[in-house]
N, C-alpha and C. Protein backbone atom coordinates (compact mmCIF):
# COMPACT_ATOMS: atom_id res chain seq x y z
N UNK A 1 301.48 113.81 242.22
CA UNK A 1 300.07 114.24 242.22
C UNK A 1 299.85 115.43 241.27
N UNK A 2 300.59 116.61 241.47
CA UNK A 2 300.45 117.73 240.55
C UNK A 2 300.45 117.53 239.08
N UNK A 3 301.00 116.20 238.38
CA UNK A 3 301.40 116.09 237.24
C UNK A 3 299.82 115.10 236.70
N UNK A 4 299.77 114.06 237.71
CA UNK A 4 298.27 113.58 237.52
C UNK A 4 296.51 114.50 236.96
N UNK A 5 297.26 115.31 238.08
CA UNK A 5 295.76 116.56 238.56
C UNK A 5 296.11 117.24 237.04
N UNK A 6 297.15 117.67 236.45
CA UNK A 6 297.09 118.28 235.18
C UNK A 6 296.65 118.27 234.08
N UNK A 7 297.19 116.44 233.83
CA UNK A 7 296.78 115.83 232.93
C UNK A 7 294.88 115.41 232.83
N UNK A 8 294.36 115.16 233.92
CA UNK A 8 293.12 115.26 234.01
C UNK A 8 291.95 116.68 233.56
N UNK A 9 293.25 117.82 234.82
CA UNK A 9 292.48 119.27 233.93
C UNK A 9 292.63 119.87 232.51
N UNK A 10 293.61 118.83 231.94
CA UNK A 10 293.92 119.30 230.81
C UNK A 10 292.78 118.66 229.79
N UNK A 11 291.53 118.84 229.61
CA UNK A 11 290.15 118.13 229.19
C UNK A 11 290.29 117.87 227.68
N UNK A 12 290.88 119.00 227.05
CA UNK A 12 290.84 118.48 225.52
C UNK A 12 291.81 117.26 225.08
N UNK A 13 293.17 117.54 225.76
CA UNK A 13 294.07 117.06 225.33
C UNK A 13 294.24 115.33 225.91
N UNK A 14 292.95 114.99 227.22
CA UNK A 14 292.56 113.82 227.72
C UNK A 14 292.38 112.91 226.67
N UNK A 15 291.65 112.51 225.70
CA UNK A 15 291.35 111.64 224.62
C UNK A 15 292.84 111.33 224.16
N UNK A 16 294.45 111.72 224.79
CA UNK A 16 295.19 111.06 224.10
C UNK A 16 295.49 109.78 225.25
N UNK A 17 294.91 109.71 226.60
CA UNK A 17 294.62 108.70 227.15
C UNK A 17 293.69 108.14 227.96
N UNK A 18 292.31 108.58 227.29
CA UNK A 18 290.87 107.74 227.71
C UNK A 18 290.50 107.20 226.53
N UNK A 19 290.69 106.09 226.97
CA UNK A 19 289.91 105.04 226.06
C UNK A 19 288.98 105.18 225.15
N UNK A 20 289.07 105.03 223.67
CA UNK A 20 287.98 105.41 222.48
C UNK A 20 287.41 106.75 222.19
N UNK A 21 288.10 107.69 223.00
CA UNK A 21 287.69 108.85 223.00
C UNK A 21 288.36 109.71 221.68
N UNK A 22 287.39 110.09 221.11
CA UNK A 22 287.75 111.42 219.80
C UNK A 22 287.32 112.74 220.22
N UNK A 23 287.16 113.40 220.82
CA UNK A 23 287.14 114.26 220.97
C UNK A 23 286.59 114.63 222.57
N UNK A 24 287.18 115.86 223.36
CA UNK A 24 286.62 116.34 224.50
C UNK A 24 287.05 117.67 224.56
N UNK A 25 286.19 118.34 225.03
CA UNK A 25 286.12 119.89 225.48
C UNK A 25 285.42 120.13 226.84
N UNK A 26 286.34 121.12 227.19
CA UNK A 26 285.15 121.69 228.58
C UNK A 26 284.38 123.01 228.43
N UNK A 27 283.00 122.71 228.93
CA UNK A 27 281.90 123.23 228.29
C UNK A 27 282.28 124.22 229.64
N UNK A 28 282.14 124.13 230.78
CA UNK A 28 282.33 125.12 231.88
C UNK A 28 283.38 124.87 233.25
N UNK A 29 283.36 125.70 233.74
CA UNK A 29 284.16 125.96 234.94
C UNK A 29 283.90 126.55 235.95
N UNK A 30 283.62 126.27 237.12
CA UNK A 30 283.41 126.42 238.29
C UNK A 30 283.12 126.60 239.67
N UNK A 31 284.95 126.52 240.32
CA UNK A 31 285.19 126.09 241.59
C UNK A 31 285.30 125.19 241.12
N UNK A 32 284.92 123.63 242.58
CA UNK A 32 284.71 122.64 242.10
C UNK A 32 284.28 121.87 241.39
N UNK A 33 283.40 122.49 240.55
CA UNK A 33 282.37 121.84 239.73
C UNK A 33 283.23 122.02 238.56
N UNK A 34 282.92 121.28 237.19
CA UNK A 34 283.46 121.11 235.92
C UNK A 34 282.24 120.40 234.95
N UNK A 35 282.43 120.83 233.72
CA UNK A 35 281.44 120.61 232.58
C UNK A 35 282.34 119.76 231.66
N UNK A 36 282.03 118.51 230.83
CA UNK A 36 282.64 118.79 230.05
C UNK A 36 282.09 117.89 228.83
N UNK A 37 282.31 117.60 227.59
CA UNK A 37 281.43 117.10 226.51
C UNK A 37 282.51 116.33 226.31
N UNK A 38 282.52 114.84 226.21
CA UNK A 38 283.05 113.85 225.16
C UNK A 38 282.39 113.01 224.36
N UNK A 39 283.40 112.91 222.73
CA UNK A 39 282.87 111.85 221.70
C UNK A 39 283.50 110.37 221.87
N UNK A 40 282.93 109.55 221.09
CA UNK A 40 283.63 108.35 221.59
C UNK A 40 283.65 107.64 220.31
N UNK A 41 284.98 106.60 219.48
CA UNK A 41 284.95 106.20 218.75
C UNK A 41 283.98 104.76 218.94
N UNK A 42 283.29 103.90 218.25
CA UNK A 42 282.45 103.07 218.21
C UNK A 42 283.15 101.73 217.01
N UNK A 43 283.34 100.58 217.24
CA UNK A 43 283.32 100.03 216.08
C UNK A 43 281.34 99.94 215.07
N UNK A 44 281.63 99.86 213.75
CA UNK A 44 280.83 99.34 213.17
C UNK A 44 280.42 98.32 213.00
N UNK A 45 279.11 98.36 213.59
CA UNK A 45 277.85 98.77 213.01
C UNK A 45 277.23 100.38 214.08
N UNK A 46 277.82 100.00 215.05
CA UNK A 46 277.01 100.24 216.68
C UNK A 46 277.52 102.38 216.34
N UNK A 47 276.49 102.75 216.05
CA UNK A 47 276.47 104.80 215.95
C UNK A 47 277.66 105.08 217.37
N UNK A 48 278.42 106.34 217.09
CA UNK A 48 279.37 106.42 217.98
C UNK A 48 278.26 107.84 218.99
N UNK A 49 279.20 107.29 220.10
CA UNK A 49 278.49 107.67 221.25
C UNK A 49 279.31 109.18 221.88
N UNK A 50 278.98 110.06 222.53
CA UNK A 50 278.98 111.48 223.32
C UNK A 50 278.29 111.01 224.80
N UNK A 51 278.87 112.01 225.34
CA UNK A 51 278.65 112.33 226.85
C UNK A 51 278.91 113.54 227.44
N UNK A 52 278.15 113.64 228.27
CA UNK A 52 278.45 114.84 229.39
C UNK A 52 278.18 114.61 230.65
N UNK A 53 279.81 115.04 231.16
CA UNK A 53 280.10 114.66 233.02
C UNK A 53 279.39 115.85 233.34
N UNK A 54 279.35 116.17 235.03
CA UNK A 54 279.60 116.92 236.25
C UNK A 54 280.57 116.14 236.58
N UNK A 55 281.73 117.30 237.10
CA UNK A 55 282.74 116.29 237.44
C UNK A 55 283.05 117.30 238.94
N UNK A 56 282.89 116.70 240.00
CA UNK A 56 283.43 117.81 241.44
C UNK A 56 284.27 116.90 241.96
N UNK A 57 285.71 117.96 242.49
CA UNK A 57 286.95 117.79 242.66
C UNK A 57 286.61 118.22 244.22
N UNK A 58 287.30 116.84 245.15
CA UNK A 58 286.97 117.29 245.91
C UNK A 58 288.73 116.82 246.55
N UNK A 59 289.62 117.76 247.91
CA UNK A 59 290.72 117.49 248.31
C UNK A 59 290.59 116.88 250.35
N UNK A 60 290.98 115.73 250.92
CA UNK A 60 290.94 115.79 251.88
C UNK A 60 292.01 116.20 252.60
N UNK A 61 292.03 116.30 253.68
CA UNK A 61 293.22 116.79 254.74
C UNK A 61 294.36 116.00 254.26
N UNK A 62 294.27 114.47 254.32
CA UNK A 62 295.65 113.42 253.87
C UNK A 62 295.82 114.12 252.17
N UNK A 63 295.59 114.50 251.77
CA UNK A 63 295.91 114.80 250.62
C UNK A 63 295.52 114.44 249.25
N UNK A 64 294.25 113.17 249.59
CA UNK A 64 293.42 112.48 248.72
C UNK A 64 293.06 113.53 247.98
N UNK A 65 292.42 113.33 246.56
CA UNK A 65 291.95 113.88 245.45
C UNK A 65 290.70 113.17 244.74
N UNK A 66 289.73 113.57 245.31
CA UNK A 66 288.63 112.76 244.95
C UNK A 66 288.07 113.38 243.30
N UNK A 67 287.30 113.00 242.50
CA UNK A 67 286.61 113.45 241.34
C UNK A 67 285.29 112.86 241.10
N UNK A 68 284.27 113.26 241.36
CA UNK A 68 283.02 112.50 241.62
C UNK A 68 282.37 112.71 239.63
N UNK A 69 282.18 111.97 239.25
CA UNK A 69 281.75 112.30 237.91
C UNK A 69 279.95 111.45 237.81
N UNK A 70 279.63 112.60 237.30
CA UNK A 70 278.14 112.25 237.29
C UNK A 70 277.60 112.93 235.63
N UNK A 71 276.73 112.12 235.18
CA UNK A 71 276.20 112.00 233.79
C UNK A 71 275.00 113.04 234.06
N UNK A 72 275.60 114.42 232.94
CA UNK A 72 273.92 115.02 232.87
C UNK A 72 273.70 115.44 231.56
N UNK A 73 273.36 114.21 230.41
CA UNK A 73 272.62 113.95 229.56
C UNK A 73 271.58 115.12 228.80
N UNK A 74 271.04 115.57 229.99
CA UNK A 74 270.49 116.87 228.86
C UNK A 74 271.11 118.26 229.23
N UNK A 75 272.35 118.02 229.53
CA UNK A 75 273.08 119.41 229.76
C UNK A 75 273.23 120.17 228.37
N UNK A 76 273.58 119.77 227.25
CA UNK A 76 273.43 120.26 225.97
C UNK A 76 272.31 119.61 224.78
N UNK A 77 271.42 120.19 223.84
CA UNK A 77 271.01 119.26 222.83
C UNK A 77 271.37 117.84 222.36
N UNK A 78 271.24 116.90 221.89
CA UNK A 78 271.62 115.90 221.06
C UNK A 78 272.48 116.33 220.00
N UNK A 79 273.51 116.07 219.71
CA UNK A 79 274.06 116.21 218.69
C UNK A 79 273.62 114.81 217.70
N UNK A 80 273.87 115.42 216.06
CA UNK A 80 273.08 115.20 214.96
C UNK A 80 274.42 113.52 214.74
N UNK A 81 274.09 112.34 214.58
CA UNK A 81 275.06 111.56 214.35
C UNK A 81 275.79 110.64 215.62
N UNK A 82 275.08 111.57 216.61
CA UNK A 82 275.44 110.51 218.20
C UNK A 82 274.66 109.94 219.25
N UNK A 83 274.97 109.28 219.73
CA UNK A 83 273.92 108.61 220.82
C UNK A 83 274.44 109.03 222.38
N UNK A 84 274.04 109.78 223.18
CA UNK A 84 274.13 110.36 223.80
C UNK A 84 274.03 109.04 224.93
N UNK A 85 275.33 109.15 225.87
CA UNK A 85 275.08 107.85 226.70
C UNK A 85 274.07 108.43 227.69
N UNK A 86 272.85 107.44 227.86
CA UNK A 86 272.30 108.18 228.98
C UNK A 86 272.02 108.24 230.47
N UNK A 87 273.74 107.41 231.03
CA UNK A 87 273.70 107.24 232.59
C UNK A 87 275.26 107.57 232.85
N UNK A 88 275.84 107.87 233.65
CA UNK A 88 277.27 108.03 233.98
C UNK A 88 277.36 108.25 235.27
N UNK A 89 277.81 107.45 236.41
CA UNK A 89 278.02 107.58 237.53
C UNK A 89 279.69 107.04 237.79
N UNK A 90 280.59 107.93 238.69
CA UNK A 90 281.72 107.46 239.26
C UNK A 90 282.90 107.89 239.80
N UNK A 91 283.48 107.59 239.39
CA UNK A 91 284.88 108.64 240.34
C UNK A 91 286.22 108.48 239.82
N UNK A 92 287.07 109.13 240.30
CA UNK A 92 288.32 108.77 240.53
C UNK A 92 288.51 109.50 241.88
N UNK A 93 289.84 108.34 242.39
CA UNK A 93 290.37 108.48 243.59
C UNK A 93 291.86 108.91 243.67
N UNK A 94 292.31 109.16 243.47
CA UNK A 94 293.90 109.66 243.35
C UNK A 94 294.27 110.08 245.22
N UNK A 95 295.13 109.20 245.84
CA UNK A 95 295.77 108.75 247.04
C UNK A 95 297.01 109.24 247.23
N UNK A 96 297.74 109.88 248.12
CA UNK A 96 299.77 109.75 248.39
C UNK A 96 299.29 108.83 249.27
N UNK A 97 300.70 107.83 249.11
CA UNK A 97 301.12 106.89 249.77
C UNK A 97 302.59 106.53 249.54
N UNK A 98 302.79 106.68 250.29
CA UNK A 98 304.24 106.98 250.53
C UNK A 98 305.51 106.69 249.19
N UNK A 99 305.40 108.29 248.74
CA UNK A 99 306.15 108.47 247.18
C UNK A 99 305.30 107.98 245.83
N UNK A 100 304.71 107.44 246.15
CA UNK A 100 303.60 107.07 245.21
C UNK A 100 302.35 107.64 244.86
N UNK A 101 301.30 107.46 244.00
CA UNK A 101 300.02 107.91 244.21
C UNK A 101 299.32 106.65 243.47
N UNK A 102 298.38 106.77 244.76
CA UNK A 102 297.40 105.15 244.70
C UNK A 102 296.48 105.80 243.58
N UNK A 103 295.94 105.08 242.12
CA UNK A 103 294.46 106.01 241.54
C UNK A 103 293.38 104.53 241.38
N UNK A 104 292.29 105.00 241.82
CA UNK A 104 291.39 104.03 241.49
C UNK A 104 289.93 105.13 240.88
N UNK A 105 289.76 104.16 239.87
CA UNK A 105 288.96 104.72 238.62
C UNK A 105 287.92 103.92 238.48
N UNK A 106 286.49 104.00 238.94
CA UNK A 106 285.33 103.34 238.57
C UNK A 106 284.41 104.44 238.20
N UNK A 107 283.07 102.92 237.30
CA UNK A 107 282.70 103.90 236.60
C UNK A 107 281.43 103.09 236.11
N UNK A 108 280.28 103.50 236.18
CA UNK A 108 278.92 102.58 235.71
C UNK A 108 278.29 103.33 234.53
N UNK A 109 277.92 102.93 233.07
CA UNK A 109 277.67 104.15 232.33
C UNK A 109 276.87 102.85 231.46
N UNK A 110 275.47 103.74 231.40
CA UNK A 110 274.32 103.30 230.42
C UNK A 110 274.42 103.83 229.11
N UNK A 111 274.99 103.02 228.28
CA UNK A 111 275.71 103.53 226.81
C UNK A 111 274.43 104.12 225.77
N UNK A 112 273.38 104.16 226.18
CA UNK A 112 272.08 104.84 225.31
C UNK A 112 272.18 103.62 224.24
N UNK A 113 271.21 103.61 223.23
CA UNK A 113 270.49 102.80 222.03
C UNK A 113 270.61 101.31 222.38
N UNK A 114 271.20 100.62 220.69
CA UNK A 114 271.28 99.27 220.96
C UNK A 114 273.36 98.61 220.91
N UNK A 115 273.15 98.31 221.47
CA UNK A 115 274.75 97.79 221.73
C UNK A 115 275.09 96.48 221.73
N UNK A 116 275.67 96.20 220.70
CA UNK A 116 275.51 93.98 221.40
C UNK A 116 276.25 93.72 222.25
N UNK A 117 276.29 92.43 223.02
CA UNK A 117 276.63 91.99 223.95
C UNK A 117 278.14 91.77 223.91
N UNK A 118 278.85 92.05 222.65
CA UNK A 118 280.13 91.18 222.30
C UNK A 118 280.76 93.03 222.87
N UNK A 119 280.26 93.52 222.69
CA UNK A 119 280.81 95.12 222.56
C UNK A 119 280.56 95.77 223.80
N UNK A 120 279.38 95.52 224.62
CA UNK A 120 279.37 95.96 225.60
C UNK A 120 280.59 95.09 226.77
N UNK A 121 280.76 93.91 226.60
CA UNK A 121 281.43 93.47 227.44
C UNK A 121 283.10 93.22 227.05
N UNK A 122 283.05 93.62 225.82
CA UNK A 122 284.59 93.76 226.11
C UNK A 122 284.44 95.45 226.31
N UNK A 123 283.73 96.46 226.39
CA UNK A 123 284.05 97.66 227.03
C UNK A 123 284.27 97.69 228.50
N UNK A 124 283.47 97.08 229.02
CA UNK A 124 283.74 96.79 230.42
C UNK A 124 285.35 96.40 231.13
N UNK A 125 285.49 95.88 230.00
CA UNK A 125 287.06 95.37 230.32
C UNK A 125 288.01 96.28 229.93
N UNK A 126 288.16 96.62 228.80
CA UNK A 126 288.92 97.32 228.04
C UNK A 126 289.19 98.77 228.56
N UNK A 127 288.02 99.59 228.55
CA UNK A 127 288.03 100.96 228.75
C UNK A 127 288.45 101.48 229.79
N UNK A 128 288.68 100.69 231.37
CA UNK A 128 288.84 101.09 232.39
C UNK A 128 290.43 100.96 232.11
N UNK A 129 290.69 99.37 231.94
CA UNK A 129 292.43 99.28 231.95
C UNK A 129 292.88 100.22 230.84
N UNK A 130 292.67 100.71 229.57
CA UNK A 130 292.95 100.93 228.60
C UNK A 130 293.37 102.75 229.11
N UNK A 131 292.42 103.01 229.97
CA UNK A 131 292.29 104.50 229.94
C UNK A 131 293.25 104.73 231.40
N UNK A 132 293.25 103.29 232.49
CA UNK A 132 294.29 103.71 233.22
C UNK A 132 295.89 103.62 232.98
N UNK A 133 295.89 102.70 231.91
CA UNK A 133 297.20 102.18 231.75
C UNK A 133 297.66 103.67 230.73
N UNK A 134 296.70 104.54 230.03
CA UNK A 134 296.96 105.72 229.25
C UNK A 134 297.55 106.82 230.26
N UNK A 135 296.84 106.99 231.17
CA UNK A 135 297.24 107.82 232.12
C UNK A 135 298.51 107.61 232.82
N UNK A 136 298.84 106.50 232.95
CA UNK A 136 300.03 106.13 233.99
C UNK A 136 301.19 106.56 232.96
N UNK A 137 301.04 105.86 231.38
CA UNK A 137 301.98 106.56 230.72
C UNK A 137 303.08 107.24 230.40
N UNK A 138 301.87 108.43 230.21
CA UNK A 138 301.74 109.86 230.55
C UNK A 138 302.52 110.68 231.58
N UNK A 139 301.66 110.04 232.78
CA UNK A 139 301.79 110.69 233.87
C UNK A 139 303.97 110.00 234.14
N UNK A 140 303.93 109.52 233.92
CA UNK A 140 305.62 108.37 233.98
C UNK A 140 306.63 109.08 233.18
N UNK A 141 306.27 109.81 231.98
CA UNK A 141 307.08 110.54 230.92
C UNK A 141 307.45 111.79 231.59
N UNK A 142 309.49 111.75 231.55
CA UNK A 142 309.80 112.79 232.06
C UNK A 142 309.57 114.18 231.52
């Protein structure tokens, strides 16, 4: 768990396993609450896309690790060259279970402008496995 929780707080250095991501920074800090700005690579034609979470960390008694991530879109200006996604709702769940840690990662996000259909739906697919299978990695490397 401690090595998971790291790699997550570690915000800039995340884009070396979330999916299409070029760049992330955290805009603020704190307590539970978290800020943080990501870019996102795009194939061409489709303008590459930015975001900004609320992200609250929440811990239960069993030892669960909740992360509630919520989209707030006009937390900073538009930047000049991006399309600002403009919905983000979801979580991660990070579980102990016995020597293990269970993570489940969902995630509903209104990508802003025009997007075709060939691109939106292989994101659907791609980005979730792509960004969990990055993390597990990671998190696996002694």
């Amino acid at each position: 768990m401690p090595r998971l929780l790291a790699l997550q707080d570690d915000v800039s250095a995340a884009c070396a396993w979330i999916h299409a991501c070029s760049e992330q920074k955290l805009l603020k800090h704190d307590g539970d609450l978290s800020w943080a700005y990501s870019r996102f690579h795009t194939p061409w034609p489709v303008q590459p896309r930015d975001s900004i979470l609320q992200v609250t960390t929440t811990q239960d008694a069993d030892g669960r690790v909740t992360r509630t991530l919520h989209g707030v879109a006009d937390y900073l200006p538009q930047q000049q060259g991006f399309v600002r996604v403009s919905k983000v709702e979801g979580f991660w769940s990070l579980t102990p279970r016995e020597g293990e840690i269970e993570v489940i990662y969902e995630v509903h996000s209104e990508p802003g402008g025009s997007v075709p259909a060939w691109l939106a739906n292989s994101f659907v697919v791609d980005a979730p496995f792509n960004t969990l299978q990055g993390l597990r990695q990671l998190a696996e490397q002694p």
